[in-house]
C-alpha atoms as a PDB file:
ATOM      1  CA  UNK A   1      19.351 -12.365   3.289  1.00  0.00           C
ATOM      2  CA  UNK A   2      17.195  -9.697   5.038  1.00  0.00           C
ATOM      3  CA  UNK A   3      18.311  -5.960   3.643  1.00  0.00           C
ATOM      4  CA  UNK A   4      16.677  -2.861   4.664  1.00  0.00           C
ATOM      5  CA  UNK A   5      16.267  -0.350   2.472  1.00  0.00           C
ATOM      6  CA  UNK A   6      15.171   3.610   1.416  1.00  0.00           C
ATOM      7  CA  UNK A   7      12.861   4.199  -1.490  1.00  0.00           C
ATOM      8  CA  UNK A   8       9.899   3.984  -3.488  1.00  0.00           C
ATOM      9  CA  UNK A   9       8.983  -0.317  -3.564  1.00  0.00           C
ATOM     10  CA  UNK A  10       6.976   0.136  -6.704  1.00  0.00           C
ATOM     11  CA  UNK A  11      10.266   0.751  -8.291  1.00  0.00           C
ATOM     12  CA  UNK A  12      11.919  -2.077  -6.800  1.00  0.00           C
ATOM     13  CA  UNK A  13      13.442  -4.578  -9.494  1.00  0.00           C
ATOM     14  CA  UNK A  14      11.874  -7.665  -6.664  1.00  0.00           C
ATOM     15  CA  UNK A  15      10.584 -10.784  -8.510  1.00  0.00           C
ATOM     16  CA  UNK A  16       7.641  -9.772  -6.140  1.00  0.00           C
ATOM     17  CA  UNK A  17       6.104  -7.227  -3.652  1.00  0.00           C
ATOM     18  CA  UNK A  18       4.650  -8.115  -0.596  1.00  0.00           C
ATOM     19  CA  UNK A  19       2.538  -6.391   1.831  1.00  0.00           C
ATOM     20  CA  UNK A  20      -0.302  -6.285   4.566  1.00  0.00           C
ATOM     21  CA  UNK A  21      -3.948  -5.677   3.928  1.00  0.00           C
ATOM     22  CA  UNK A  22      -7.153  -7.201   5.266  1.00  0.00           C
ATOM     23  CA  UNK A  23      -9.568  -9.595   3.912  1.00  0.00           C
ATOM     24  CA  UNK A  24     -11.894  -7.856   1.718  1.00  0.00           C
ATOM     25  CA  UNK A  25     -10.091  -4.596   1.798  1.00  0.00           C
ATOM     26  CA  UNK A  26     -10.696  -1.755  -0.136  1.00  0.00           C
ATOM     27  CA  UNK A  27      -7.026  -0.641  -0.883  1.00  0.00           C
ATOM     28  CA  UNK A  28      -7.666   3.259  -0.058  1.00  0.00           C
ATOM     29  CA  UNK A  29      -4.827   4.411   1.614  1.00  0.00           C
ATOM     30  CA  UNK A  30      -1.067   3.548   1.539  1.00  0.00           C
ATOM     31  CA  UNK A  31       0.906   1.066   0.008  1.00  0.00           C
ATOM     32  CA  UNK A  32      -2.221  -0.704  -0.890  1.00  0.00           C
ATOM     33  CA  UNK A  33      -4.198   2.461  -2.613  1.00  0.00           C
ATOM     34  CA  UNK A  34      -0.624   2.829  -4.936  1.00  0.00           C
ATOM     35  CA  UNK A  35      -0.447  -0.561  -5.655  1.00  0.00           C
ATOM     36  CA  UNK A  36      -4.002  -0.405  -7.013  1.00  0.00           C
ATOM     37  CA  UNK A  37      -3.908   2.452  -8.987  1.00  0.00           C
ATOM     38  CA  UNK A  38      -0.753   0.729 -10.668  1.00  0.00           C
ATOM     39  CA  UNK A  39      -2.104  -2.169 -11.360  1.00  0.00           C
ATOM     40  CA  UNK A  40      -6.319  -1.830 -11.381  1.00  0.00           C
ATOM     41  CA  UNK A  41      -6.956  -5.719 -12.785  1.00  0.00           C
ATOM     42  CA  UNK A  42      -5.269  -6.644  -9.733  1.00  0.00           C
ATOM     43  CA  UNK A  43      -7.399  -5.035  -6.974  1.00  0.00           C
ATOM     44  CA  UNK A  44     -10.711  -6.069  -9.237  1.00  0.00           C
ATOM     45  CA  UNK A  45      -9.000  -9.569  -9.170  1.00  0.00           C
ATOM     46  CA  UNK A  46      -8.449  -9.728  -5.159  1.00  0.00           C
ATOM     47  CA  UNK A  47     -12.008  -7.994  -4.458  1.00  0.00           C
ATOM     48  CA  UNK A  48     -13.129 -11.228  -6.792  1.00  0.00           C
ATOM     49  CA  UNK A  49     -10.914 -13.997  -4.485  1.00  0.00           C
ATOM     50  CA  UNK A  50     -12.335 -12.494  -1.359  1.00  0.00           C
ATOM     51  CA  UNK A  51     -15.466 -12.323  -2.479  1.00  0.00           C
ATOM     52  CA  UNK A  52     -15.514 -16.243  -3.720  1.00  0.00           C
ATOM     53  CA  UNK A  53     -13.392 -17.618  -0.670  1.00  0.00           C
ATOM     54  CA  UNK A  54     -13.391 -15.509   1.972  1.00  0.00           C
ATOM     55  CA  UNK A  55      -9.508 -15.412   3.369  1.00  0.00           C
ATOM     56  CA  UNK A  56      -8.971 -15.511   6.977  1.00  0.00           C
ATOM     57  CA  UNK A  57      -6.409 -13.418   8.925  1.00  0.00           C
ATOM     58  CA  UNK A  58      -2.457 -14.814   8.905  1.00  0.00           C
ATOM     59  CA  UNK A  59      -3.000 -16.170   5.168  1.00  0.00           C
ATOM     60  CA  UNK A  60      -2.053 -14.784   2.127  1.00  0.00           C
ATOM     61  CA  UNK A  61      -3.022 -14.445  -1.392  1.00  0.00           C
ATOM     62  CA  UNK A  62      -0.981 -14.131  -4.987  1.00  0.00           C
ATOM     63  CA  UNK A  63      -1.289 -12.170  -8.230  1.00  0.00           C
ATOM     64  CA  UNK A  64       0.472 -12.479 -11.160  1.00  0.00           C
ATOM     65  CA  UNK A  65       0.277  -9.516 -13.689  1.00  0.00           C
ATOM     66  CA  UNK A  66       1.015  -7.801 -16.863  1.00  0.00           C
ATOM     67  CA  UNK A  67       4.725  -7.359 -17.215  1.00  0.00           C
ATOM     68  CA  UNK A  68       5.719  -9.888 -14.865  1.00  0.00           C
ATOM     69  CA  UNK A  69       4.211  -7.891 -11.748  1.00  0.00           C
ATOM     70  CA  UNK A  70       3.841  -9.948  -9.041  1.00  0.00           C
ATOM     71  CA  UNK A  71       2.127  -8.810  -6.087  1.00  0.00           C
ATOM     72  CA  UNK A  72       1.272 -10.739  -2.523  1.00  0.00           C
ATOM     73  CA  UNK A  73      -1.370  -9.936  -0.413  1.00  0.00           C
ATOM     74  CA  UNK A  74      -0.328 -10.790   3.475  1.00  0.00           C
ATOM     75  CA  UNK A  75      -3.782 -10.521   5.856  1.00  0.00           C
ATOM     76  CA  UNK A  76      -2.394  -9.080   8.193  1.00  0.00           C
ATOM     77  CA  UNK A  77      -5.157  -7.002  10.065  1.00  0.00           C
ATOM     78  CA  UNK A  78      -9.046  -7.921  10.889  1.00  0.00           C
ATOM     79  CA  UNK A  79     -11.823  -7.426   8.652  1.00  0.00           C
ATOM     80  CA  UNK A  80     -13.832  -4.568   8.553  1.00  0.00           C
ATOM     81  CA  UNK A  81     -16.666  -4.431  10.791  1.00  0.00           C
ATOM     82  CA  UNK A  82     -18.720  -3.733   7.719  1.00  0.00           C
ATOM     83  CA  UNK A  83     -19.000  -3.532   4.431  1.00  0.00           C
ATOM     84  CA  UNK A  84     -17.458  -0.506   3.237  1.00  0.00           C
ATOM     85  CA  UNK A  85     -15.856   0.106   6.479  1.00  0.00           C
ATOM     86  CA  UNK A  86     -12.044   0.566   7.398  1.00  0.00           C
ATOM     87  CA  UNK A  87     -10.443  -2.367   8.092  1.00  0.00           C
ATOM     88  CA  UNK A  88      -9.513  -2.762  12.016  1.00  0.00           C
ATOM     89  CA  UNK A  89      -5.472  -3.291  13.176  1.00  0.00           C
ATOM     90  CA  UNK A  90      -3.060  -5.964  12.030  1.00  0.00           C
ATOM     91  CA  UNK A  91      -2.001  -8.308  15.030  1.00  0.00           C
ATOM     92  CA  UNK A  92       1.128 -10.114  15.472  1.00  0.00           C
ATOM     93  CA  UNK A  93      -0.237 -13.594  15.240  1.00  0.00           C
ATOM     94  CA  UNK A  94      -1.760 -12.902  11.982  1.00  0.00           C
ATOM     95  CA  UNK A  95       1.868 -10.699  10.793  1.00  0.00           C
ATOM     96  CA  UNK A  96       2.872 -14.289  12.185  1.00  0.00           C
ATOM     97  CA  UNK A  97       0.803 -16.177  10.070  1.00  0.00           C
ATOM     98  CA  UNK A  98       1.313 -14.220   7.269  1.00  0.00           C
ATOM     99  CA  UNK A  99       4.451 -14.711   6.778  1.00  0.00           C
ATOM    100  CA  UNK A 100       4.841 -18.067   7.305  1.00  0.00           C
ATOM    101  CA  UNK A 101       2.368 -18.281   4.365  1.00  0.00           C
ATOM    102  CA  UNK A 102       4.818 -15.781   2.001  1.00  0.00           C
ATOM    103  CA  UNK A 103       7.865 -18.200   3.022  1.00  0.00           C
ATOM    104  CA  UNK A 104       5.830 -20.877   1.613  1.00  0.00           C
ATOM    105  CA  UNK A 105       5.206 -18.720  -1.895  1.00  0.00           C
ATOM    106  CA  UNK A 106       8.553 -17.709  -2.109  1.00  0.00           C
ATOM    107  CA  UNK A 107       9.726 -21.609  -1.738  1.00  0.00           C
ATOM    108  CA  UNK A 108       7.115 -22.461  -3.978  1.00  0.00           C
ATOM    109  CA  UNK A 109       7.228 -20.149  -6.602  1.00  0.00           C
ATOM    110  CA  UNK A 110      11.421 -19.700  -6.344  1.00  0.00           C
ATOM    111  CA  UNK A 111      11.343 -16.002  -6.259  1.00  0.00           C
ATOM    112  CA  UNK A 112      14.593 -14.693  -6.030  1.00  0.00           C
ATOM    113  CA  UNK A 113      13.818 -11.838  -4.270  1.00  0.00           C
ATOM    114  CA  UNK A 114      10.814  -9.476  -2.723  1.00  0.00           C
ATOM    115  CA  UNK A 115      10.484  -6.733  -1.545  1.00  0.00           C
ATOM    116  CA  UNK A 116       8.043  -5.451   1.323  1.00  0.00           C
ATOM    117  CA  UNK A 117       7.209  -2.492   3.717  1.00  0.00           C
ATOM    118  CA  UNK A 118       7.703  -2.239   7.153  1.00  0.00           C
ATOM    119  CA  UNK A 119       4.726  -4.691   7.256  1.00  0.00           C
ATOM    120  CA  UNK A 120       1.467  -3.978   9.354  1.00  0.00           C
ATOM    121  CA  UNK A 121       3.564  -0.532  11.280  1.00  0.00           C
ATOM    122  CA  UNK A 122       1.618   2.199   9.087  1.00  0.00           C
ATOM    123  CA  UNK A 123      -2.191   1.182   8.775  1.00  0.00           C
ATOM    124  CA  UNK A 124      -1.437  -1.444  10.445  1.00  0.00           C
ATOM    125  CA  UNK A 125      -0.696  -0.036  13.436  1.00  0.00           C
ATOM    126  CA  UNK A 126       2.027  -2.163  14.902  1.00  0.00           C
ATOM    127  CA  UNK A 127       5.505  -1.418  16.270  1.00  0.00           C
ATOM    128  CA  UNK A 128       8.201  -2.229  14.065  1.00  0.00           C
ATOM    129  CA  UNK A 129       9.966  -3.243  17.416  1.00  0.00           C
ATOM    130  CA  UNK A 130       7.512  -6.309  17.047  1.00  0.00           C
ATOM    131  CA  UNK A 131       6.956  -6.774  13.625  1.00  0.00           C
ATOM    132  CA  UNK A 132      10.952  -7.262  12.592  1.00  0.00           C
ATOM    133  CA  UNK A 133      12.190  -9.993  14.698  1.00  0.00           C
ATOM    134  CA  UNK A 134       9.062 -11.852  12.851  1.00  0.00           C
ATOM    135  CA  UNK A 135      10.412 -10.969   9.432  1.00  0.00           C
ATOM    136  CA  UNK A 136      13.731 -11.843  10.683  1.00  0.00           C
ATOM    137  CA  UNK A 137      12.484 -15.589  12.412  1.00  0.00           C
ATOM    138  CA  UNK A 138      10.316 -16.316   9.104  1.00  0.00           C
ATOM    139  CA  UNK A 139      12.872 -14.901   6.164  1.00  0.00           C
ATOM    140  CA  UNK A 140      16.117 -14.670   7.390  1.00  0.00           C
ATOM    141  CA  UNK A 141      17.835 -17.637   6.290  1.00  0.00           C
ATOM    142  CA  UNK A 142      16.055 -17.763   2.977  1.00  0.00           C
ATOM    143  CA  UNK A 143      18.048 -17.691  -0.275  1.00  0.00           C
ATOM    144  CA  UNK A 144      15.854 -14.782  -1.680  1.00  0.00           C
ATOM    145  CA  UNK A 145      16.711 -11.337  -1.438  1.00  0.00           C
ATOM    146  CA  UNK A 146      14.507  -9.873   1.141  1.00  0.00           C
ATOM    147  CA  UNK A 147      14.175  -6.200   0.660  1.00  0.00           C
ATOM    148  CA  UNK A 148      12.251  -4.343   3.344  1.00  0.00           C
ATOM    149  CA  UNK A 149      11.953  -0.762   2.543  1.00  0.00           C
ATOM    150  CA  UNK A 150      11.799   1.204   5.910  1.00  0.00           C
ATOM    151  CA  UNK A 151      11.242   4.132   4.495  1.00  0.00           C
ATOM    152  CA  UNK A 152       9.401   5.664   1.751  1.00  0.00           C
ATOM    153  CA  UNK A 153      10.260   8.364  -0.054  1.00  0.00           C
ATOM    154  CA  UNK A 154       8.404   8.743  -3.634  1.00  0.00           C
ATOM    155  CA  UNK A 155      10.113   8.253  -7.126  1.00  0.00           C
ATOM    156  CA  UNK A 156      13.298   6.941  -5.637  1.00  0.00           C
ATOM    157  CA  UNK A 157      15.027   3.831  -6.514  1.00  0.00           C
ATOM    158  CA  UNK A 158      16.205   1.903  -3.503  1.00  0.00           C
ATOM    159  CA  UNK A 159      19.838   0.350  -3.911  1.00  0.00           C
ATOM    160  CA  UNK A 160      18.844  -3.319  -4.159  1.00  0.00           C
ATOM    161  CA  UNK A 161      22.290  -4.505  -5.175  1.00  0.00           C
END
């Protein structure tokens, strides 16, 4: 069950949050730059895995966290040109890719619900137009709880009921 949603998703009750970055990212702007100054150990921890295996575009990477946080990393745009440099757009293939990996994670790990942005349509620079019917195709006839919060607005609980 696909639900959209209003809010702030680092309040969301989600056995997990989703969303798009790219390999090797530094997290400075967006959802990513709030999710690591929530939760530092985990950006130290995904600088580490990109360092050691160097992810490709359209796969995915977990983190599990104090608390229970739970937190998955979709590559969903290119790498940077260079190091220290902005990571380039997200492309539908690797949105694609992406979240066929997080359908396999949510299978595998029996998360009950997640929550995620309008993937890859702010930094990413993608239509939503073209990034639902993905989300839709990939997640839609999952037993989860699929909460996509479509808009943000900061220190508001979105109705996940």
């Amino acid at each position: 069950m696909i639900r959209k949603v209003e809010g702030d998703i680092l309040l969301s009750k989600a056995a997990c949050i989703a969303h798009g970055v790219a390999p090797n990212d530094d997290f400075k702007q967006g959802l990513a730059l709030a999710l690591r100054q929530q939760w530092p150990s985990m950006y130290k921890d995904f600088r580490h895995y990109c360092k050691v295996h160097h992810p490709k575009e359209g796969t995915a990477w977990s983190w599990g966290g104090p608390g229970g946080a739970r937190i998955v990393a979709l590559f969903t745009q290119n790498h940077p040109t260079h190091q220290g440099g902005h990571a380039r757009k997200a492309t539908r293939p690797h949105v694609n890719h992406a979240l066929k990996e997080l359908r396999h994670i949510i299978e595998k790990e029996g998360y009950d619900s997640v929550a995620l942005p309008a993937l890859a349509t702010g930094v990413g620079g993608l239509d939503w137009g073209d990034v639902e019917p993905l989300i839709e195709h990939h997640l839609g006839d999952l037993d989860a709880k699929i909460f996509v919060y479509t808009t943000f607005h900061s220190g508001q609980q979105a109705d996940e009921s």
